[in-house]
Protein backbone atom coordinates (compact mmCIF):
# COMPACT_ATOMS: atom_id res chain seq x y z
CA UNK A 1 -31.32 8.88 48.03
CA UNK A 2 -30.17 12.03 49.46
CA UNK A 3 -29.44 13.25 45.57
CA UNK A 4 -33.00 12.65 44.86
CA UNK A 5 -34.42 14.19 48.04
CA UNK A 6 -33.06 17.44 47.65
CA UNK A 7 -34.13 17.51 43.73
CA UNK A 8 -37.59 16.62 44.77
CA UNK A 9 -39.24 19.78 44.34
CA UNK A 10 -37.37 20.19 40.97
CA UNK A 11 -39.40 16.23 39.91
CA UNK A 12 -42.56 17.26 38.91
CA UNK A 13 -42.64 15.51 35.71
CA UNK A 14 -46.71 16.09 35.55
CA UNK A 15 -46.00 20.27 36.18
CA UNK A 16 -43.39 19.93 33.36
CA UNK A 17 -45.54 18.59 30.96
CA UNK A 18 -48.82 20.69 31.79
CA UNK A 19 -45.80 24.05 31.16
CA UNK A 20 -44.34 22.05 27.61
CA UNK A 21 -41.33 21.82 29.16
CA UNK A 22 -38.62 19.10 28.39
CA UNK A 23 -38.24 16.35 30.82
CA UNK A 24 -35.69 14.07 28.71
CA UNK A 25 -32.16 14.66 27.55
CA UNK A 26 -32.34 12.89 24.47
CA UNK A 27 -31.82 16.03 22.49
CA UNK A 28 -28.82 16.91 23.97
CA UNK A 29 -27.75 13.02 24.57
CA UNK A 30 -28.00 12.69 20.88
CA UNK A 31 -25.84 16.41 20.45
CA UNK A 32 -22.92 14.77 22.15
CA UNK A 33 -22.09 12.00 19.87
CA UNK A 34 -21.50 14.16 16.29
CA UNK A 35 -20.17 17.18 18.71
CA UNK A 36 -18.03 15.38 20.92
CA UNK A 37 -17.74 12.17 21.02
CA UNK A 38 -16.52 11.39 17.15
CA UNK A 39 -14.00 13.79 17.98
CA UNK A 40 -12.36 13.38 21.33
CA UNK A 41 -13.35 9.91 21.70
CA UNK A 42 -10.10 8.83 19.47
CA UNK A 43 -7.90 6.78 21.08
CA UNK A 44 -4.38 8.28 22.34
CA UNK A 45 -5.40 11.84 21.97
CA UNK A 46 -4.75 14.46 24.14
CA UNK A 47 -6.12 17.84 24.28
CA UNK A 48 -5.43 20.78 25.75
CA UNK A 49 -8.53 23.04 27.07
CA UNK A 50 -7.97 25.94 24.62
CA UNK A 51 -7.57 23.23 21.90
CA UNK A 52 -10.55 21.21 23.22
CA UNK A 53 -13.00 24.67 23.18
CA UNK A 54 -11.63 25.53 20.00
CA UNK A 55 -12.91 22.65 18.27
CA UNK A 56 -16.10 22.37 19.92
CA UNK A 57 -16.84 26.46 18.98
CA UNK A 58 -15.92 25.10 14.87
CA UNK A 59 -17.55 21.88 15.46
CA UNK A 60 -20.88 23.87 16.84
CA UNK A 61 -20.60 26.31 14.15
CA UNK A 62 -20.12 23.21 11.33
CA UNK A 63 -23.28 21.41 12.50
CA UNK A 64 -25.21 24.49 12.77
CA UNK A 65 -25.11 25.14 9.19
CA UNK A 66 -23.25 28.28 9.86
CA UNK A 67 -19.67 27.52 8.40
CA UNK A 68 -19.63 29.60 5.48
CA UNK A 69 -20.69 32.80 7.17
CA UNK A 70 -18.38 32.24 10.38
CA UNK A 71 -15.44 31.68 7.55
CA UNK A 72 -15.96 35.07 5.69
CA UNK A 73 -16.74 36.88 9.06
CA UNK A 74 -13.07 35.16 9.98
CA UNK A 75 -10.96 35.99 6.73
CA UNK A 76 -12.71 39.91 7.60
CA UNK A 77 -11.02 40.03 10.51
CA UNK A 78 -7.89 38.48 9.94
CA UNK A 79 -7.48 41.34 6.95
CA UNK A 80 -8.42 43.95 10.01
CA UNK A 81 -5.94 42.55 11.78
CA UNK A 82 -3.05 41.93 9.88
CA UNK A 83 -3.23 43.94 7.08
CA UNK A 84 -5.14 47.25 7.84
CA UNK A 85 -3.63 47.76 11.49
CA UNK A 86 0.05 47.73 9.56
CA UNK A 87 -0.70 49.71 6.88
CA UNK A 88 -2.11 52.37 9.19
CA UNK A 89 1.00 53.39 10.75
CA UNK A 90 1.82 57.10 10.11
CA UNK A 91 -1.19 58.28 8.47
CA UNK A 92 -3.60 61.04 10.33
CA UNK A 93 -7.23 59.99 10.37
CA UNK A 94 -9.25 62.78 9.34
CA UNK A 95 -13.17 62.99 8.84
């Protein structure tokens, strides 16, 4: 009860509706289940938090459509990095 005192001014559902704004979670209920839960819901895993974020970022990006542009953006800067950097060595940059 005390939970849903304090939260009472934030219960308007009739304000919420009159502004358009969202008053369920089913959008983000039904996010959690091809972002998360098929994933980390396998039994016996264990994950690390830098392995657990790292998936979620590629998982995010997969179901976002936006795979094929974060891959090419990634190969760029994995050249930059490995390949440019070394091969820079001993060579004055001029304009």
């Amino acid at each position: 009860m005390r939970y849903l005192a304090n939260k009472e001014p934030y219960l308007d559902y009739a304000q919420a509706l009159e502004q358009g704004w969202p008053i369920a979670t089913g959008v983000v209920e039904g996010a959690c289940r091809p972002l998360i839960a098929d994933r980390f819901d396998i039994t016996g895993s264990r994950w690390s938090v830098e392995g657990a974020e790292a998936l979620l970022l590629l998982r995010a990006v997969i179901i976002n459509g936006d795979f094929e542009e974060y891959w090419l953006h990634h190969i760029e800067q994995e050249h930059l990095r490995t390949r440019q950097a070394r091969h820079q060595d001993g060579y004055a940059l001029t304009a």
